[in-house]
C-alpha atoms as a PDB file:
ATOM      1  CA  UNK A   1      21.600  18.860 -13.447  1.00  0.00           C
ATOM      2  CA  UNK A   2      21.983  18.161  -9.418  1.00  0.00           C
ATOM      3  CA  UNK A   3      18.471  16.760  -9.239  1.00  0.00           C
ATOM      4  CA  UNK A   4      15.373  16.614 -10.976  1.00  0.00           C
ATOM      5  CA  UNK A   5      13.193  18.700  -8.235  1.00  0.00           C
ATOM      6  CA  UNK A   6      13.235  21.553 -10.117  1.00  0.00           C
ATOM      7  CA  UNK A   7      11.124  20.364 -13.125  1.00  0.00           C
ATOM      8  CA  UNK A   8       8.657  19.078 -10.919  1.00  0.00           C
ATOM      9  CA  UNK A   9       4.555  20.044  -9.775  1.00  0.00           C
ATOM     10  CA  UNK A  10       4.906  19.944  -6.336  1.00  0.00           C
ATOM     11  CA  UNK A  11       1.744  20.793  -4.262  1.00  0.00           C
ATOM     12  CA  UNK A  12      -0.642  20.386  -7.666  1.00  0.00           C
ATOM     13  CA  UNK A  13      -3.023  16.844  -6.789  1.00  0.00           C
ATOM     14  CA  UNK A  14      -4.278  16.555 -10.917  1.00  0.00           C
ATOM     15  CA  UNK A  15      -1.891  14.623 -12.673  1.00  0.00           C
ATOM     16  CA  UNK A  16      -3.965  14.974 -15.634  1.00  0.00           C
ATOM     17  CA  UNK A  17      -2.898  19.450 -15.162  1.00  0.00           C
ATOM     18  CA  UNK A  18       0.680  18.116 -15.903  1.00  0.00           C
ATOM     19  CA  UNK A  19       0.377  16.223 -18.837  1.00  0.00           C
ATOM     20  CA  UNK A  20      -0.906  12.608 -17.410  1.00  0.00           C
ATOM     21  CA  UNK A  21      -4.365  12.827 -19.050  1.00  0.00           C
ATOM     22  CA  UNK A  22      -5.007  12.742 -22.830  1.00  0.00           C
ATOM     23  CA  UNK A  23      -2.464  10.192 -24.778  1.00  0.00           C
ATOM     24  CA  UNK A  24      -0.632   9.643 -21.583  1.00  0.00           C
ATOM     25  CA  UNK A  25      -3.785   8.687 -19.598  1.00  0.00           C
ATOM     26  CA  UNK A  26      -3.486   4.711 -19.008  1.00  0.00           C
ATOM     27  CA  UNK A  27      -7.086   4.120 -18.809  1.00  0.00           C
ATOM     28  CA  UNK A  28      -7.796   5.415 -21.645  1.00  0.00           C
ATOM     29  CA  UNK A  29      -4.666   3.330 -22.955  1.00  0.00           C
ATOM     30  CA  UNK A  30      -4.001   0.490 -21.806  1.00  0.00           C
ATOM     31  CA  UNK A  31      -0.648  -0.149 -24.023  1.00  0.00           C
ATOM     32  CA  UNK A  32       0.741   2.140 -21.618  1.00  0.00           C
ATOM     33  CA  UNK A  33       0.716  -0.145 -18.397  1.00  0.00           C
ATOM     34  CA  UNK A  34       3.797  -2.503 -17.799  1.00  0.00           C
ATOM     35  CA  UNK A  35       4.654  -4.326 -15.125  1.00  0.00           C
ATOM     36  CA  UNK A  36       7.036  -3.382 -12.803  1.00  0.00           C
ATOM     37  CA  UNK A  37       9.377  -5.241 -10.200  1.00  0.00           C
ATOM     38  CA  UNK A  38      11.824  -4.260  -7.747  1.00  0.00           C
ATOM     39  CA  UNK A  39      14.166  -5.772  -5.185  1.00  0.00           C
ATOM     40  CA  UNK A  40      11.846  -9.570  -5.409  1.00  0.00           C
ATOM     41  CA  UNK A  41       8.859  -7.581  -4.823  1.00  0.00           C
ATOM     42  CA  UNK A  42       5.702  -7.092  -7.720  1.00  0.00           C
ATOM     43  CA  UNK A  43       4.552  -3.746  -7.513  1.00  0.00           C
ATOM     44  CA  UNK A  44       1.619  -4.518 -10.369  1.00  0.00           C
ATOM     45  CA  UNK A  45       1.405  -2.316 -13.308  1.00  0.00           C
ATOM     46  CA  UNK A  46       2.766   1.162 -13.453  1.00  0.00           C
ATOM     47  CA  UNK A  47       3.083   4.005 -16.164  1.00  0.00           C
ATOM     48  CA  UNK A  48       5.820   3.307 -18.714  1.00  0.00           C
ATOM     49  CA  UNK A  49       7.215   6.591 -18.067  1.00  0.00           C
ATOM     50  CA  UNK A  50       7.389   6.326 -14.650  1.00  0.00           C
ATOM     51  CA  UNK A  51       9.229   3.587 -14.138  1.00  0.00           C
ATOM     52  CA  UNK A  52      12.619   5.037 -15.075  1.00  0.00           C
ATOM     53  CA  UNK A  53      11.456   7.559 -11.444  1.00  0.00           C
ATOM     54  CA  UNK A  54      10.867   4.735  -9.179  1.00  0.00           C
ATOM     55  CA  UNK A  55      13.333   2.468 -10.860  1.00  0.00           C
ATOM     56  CA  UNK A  56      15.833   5.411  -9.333  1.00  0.00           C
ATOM     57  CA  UNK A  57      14.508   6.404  -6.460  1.00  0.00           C
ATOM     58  CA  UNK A  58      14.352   2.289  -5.288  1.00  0.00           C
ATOM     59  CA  UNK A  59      17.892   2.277  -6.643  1.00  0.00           C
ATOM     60  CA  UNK A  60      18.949   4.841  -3.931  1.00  0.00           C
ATOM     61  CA  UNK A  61      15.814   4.487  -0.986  1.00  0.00           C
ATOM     62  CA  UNK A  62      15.720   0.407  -0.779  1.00  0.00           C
ATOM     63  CA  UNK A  63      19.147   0.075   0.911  1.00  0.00           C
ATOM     64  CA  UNK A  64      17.512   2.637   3.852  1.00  0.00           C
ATOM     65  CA  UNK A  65      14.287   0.951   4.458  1.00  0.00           C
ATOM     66  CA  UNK A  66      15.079  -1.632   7.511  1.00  0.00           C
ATOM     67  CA  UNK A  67      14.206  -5.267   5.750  1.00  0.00           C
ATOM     68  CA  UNK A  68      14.233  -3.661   2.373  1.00  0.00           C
ATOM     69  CA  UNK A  69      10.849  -4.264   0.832  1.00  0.00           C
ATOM     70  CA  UNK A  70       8.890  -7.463   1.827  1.00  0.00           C
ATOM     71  CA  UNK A  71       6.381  -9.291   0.003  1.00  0.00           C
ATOM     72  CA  UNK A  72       4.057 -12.363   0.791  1.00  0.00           C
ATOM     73  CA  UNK A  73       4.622 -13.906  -2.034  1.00  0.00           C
ATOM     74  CA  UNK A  74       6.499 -13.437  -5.728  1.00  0.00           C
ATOM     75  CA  UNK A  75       2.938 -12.575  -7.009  1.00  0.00           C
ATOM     76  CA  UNK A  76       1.860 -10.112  -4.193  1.00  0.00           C
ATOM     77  CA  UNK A  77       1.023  -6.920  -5.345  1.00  0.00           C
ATOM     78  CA  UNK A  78       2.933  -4.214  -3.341  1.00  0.00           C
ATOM     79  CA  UNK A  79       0.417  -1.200  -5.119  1.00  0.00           C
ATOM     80  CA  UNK A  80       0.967   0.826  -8.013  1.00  0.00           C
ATOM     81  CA  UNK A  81      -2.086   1.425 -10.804  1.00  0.00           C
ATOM     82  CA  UNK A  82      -5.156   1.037  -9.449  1.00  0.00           C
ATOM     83  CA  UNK A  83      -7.948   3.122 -11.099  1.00  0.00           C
ATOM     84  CA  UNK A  84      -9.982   4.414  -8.167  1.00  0.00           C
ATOM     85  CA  UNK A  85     -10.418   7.818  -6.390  1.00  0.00           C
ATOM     86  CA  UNK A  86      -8.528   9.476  -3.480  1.00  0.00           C
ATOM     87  CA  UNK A  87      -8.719   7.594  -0.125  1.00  0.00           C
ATOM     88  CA  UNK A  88      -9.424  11.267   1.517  1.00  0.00           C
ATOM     89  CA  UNK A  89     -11.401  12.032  -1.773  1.00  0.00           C
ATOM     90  CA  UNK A  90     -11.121  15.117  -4.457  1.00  0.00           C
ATOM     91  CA  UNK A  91     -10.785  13.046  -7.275  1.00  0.00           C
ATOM     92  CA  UNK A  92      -8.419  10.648  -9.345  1.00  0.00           C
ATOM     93  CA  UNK A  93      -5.910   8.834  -7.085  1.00  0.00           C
ATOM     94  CA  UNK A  94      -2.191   9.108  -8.571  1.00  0.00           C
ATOM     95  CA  UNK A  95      -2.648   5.117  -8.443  1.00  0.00           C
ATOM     96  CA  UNK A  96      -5.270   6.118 -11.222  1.00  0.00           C
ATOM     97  CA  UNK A  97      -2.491   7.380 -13.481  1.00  0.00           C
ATOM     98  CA  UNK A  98      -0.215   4.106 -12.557  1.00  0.00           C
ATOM     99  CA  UNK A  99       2.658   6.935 -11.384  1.00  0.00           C
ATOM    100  CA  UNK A 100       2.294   6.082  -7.323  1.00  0.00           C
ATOM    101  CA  UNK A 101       3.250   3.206  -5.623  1.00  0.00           C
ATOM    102  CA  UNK A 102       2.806   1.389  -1.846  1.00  0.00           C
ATOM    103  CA  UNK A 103       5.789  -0.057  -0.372  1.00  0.00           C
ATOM    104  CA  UNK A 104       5.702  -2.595   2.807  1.00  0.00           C
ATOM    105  CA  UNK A 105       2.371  -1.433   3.415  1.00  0.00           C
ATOM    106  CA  UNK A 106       1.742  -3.686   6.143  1.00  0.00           C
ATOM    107  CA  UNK A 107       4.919  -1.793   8.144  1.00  0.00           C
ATOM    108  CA  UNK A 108       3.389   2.106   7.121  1.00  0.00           C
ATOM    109  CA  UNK A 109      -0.300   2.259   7.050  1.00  0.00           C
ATOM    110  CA  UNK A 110      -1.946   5.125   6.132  1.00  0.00           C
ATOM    111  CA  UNK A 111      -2.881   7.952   8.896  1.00  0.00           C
ATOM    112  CA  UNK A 112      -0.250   6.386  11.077  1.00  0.00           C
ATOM    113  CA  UNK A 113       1.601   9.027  12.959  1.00  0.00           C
ATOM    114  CA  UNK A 114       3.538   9.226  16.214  1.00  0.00           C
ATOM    115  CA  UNK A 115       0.662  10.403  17.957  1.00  0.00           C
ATOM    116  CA  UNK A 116      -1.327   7.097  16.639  1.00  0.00           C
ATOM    117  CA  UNK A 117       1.765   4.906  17.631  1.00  0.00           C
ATOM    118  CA  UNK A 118       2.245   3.343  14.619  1.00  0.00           C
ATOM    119  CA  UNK A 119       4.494   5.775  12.792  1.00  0.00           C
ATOM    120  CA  UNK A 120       5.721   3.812   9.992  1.00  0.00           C
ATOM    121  CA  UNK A 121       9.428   2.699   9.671  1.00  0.00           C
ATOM    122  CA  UNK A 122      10.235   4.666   6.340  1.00  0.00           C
ATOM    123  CA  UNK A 123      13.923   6.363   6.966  1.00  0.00           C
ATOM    124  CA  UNK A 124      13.487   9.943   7.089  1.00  0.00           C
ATOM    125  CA  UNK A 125      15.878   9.956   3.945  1.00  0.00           C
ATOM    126  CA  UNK A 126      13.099   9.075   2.090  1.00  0.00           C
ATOM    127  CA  UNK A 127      12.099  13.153   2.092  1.00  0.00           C
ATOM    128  CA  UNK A 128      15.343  13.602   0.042  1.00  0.00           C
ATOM    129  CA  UNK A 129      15.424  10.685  -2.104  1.00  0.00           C
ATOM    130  CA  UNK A 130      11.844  11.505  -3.095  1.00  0.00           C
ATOM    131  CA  UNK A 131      12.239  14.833  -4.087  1.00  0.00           C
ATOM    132  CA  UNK A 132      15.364  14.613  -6.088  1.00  0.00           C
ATOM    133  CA  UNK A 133      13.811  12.842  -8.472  1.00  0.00           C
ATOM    134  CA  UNK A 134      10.547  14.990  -8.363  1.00  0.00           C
ATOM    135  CA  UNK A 135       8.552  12.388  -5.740  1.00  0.00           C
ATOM    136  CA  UNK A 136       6.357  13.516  -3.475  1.00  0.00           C
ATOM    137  CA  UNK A 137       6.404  11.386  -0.252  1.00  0.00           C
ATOM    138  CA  UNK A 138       2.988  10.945   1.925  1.00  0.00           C
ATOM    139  CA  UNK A 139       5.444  10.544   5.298  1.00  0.00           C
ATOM    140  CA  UNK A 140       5.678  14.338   4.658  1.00  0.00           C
ATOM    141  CA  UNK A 141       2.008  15.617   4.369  1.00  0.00           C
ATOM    142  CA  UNK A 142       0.320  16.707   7.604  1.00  0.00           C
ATOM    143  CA  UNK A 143      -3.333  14.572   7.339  1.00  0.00           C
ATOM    144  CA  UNK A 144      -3.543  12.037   6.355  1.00  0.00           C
ATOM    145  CA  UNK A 145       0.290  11.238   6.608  1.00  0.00           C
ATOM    146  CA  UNK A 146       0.644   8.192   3.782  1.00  0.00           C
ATOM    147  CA  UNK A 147       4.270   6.481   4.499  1.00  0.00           C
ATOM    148  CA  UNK A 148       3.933   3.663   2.185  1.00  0.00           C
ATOM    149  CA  UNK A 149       3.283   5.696  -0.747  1.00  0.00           C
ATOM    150  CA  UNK A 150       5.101   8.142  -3.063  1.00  0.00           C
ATOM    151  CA  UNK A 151       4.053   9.545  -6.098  1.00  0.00           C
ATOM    152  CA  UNK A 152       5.153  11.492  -9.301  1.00  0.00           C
ATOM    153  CA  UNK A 153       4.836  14.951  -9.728  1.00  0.00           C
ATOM    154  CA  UNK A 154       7.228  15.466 -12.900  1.00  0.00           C
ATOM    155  CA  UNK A 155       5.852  15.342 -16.443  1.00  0.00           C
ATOM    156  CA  UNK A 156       5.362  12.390 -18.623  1.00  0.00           C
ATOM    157  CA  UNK A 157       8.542  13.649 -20.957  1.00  0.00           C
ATOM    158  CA  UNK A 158      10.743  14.646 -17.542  1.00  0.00           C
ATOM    159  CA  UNK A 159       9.627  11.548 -16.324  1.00  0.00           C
ATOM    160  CA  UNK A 160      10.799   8.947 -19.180  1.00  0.00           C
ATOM    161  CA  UNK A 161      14.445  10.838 -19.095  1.00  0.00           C
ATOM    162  CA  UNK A 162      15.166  10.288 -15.476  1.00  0.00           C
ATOM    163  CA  UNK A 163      18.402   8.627 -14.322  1.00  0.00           C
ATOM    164  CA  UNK A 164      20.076   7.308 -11.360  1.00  0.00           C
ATOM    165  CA  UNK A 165      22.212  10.318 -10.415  1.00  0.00           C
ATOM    166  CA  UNK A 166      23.981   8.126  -7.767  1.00  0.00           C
ATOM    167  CA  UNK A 167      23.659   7.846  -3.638  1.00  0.00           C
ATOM    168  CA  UNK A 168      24.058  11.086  -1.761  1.00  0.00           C
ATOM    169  CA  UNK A 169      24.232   9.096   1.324  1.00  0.00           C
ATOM    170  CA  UNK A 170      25.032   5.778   0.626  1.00  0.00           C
ATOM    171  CA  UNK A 171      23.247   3.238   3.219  1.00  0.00           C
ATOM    172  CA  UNK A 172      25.517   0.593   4.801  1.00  0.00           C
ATOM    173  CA  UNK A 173      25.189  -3.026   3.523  1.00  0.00           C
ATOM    174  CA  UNK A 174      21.833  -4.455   4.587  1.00  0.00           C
ATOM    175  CA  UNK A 175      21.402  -7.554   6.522  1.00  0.00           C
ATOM    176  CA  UNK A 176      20.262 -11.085   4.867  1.00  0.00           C
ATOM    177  CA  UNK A 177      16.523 -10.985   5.659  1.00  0.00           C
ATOM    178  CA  UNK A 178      14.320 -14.266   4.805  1.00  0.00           C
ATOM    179  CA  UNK A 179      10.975 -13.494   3.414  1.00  0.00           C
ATOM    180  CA  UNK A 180       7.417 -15.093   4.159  1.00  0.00           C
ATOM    181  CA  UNK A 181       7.175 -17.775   1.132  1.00  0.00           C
ATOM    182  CA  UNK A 182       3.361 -17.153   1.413  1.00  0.00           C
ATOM    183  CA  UNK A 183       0.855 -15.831   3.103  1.00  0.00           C
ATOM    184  CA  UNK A 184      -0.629 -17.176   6.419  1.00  0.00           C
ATOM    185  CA  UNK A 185      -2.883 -19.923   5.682  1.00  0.00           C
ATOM    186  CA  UNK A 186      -6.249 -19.875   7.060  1.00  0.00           C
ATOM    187  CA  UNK A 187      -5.786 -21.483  10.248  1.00  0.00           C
ATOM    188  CA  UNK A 188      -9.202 -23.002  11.405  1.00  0.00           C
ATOM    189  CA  UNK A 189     -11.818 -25.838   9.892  1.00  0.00           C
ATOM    190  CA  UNK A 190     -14.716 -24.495   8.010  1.00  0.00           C
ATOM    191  CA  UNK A 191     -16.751 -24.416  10.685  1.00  0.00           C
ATOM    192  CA  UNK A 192     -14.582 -21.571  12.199  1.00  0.00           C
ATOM    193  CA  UNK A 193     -14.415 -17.699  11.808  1.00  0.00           C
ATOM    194  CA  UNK A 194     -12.974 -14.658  12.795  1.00  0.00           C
ATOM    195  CA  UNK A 195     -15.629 -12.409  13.896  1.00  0.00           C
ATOM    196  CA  UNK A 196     -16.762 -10.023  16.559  1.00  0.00           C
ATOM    197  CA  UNK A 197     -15.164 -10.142  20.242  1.00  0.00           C
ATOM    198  CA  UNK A 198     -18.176 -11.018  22.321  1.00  0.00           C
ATOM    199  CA  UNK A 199     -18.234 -13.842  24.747  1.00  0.00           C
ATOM    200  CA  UNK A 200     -15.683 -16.478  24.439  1.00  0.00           C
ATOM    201  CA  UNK A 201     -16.503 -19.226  21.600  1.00  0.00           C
ATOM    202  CA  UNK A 202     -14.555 -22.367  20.104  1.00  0.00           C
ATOM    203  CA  UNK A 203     -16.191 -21.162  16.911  1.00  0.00           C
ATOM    204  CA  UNK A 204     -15.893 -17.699  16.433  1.00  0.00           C
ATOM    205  CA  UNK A 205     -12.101 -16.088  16.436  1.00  0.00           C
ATOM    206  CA  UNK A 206     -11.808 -12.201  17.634  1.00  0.00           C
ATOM    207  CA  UNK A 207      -8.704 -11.900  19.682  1.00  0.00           C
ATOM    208  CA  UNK A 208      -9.255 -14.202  22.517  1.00  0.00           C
ATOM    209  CA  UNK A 209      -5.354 -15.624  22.042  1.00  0.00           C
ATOM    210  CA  UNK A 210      -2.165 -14.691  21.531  1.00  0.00           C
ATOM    211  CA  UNK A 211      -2.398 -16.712  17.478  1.00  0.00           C
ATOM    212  CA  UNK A 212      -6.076 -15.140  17.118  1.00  0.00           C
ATOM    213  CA  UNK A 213      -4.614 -11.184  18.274  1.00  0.00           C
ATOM    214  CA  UNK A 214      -2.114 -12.135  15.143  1.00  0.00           C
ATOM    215  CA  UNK A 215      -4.597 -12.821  12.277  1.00  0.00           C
ATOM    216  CA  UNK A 216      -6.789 -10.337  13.158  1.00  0.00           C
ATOM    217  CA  UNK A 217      -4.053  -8.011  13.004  1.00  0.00           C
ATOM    218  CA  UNK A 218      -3.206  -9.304   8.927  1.00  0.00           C
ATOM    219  CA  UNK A 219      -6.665  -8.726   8.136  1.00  0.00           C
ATOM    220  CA  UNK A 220      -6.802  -5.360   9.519  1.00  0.00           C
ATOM    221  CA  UNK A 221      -3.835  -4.486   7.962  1.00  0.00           C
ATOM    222  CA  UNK A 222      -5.241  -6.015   4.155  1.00  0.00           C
ATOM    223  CA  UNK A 223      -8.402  -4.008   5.122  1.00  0.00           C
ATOM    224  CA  UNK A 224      -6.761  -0.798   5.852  1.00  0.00           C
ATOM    225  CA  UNK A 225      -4.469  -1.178   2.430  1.00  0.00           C
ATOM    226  CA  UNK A 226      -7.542  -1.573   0.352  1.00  0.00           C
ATOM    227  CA  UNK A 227      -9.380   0.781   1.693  1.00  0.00           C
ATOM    228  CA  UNK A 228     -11.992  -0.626   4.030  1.00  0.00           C
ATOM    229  CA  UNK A 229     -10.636   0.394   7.070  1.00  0.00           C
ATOM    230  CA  UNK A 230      -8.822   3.208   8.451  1.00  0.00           C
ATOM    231  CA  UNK A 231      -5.948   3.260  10.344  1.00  0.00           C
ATOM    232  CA  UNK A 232      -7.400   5.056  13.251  1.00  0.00           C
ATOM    233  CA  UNK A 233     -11.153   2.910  13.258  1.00  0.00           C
ATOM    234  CA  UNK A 234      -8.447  -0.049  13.480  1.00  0.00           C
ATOM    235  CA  UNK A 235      -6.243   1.481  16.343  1.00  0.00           C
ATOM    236  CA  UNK A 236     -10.041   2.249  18.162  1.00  0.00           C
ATOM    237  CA  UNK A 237     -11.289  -1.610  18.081  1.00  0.00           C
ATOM    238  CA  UNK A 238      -8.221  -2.540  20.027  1.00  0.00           C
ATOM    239  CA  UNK A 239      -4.791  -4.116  18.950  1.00  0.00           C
ATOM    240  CA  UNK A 240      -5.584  -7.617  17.308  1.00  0.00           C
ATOM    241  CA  UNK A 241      -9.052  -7.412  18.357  1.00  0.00           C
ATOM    242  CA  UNK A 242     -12.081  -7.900  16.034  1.00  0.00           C
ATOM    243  CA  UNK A 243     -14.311  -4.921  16.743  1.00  0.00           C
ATOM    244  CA  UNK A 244     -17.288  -2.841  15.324  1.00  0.00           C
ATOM    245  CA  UNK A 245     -15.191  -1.187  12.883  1.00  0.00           C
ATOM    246  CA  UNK A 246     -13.542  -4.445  11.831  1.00  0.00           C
ATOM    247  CA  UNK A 247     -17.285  -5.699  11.583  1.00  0.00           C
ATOM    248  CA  UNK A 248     -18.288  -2.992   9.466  1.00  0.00           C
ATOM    249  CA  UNK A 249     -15.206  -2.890   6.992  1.00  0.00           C
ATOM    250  CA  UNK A 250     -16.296  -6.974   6.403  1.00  0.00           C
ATOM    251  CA  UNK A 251     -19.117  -6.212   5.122  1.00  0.00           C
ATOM    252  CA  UNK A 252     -18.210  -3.538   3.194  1.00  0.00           C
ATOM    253  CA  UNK A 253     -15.363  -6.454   1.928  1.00  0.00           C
ATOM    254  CA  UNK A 254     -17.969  -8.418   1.368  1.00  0.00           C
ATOM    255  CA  UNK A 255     -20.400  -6.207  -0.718  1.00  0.00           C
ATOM    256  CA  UNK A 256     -17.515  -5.290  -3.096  1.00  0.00           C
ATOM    257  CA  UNK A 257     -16.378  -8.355  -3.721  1.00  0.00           C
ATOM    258  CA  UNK A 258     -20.067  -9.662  -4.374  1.00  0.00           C
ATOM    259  CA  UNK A 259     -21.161 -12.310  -2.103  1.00  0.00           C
ATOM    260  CA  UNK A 260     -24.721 -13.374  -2.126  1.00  0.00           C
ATOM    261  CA  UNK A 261     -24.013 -13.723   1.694  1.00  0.00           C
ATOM    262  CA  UNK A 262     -22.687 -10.095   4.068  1.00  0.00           C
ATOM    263  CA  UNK A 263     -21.485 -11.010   7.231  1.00  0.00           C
ATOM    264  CA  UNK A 264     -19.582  -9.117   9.899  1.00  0.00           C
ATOM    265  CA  UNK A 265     -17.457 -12.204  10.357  1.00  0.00           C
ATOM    266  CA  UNK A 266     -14.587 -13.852   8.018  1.00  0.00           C
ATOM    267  CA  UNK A 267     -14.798 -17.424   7.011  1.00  0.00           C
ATOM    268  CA  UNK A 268     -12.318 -19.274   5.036  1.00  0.00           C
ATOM    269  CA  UNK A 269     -13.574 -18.554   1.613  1.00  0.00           C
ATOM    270  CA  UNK A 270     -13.288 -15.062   2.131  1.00  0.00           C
ATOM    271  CA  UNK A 271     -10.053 -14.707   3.718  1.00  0.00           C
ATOM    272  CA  UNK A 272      -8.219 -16.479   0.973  1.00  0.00           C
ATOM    273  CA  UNK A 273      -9.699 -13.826  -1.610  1.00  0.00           C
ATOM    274  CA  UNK A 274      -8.705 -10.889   1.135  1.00  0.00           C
ATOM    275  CA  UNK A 275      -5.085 -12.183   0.910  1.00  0.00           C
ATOM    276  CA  UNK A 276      -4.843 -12.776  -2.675  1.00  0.00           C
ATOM    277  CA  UNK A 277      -4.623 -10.978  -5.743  1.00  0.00           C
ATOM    278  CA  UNK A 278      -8.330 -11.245  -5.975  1.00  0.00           C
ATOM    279  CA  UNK A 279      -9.046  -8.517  -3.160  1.00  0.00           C
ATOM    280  CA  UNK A 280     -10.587  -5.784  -4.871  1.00  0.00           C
ATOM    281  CA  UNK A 281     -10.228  -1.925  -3.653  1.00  0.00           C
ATOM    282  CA  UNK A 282     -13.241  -0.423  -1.701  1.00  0.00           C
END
């Protein structure tokens, strides 16, 4: 066997039609979701099967991706299972089946494209690597192009026999790269919050500096990854700049993680949860 492309669905979105549902379905059982790490980096729970896939596609892929993959902290989920439906809709995400996963999401959002400006910095190797070991990569489709995630698109049973089959272009040693130990903590009193870019205020935080431009910029990236935001309504309020669309993915935030209180503005509270393990999917 050269690769393991030839066993797999490619093209067919409903895991379940290849043998995911049923006994293999990990909502259904639990039992069936481990955790899986890679490289220092938490990816949360994933299908048992699939991690022999992404255990080998890492293997050969990491040593490509400039910076390897980064994390904000030991703990920080980099996205795998996560039982929700399609960003773009038409049913069960491949996150729902724990066989996708999210790599340096802040560095590939979703819908980012050359023509956005933010293309992603994914090697293009990641095409090959993907689909060797029967991976689809969202770099490759044509809307919404996806570059942090790949998915699975073998079987369960192809799935669990999968095995390094070596580098077909081995990647030159990487760099020493230092790591964030945490994330950014929240940088103003309680009085303070990031909010809408109006008129200038000592208490409200849109973009008016250089250090402001910065955080807004994390939060629209967290809001983006969980689904609050898209990559384009971000890219339309302005670079680092807290704008309607940032106003109305908030509250949307703020509604799902239920607070008594929905604001179009981000207090200290709420960015902590938005940056922790705590932040919930919209």
């Amino acid at each position: 066997m050269t690769d393991y492309a030839h066993l797999a669905h490619f093209g067919n979105y409903n895991p379940a039609s290849f043998g995911w549902g049923g006994e293999n379905d990990p909502v259904k059982h639990p039992h069936l979701l481990v955790p899986f790490h890679f490289d220092g980096a938490y990816y949360g729970l994933m299908h048992r099967d699939a991690v022999p896939v992404f255990t080998a596609v890492f293997t050969e892929l990491v040593p490509h991706i400039p910076g390897g993959v980064k994390y904000l902290d030991k703990h920080h989920d980099e996205g795998c299972f996560n039982n929700r439906s399609k960003t773009t809709g038409g049913g069960r995400s491949f996150h729902g089946y724990g066989i996708a996963t999210d790599t340096n999401w802040d560095d590939n959002p979703m819908y980012g494209t050359p023509h956005h400006g933010r293309p992603g910095v994914m090697p293009a190797i990641t095409h090959e690597i993907a689909r060797k070991y029967g991976c689809e990569w969202g770099g490759d489709w044509s809307y919404p192009q996806d570059w942090m995630h790949i998915e699975i698109h073998l079987s369960p049973g192809n799935a669990a026999k999968v095995r390094h089959l070596g580098d077909s272009h081995p990647a030159p040693a990487p760099k020493p790269v230092s790591h964030p130990a945490s994330p950014k903590p929240y940088p103003f009193g309680h009085d303070d919050v990031f909010g809408p870019l109006k008129d200038p205020s000592r208490h409200v935080h849109g973009g008016y500096t250089a250090m402001e431009r910065d955080y807004v910029r994390l939060i629209k990236s967290r809001f983006v990854k969980f689904g609050y935001l898209t990559q384009h309504n971000s890219d339309a309020d302005g670079n680092g700049i807290w704008g309607p669309h940032t106003s109305a993915a908030c509250e949307h935030f703020d509604r799902r993680m239920g607070y008594r209180k929905i604001t179009n503005h981000m207090g200290r509270g709420s960015y902590t949860d938005l940056m922790s393990t705590k932040a919930r999917h919209a």
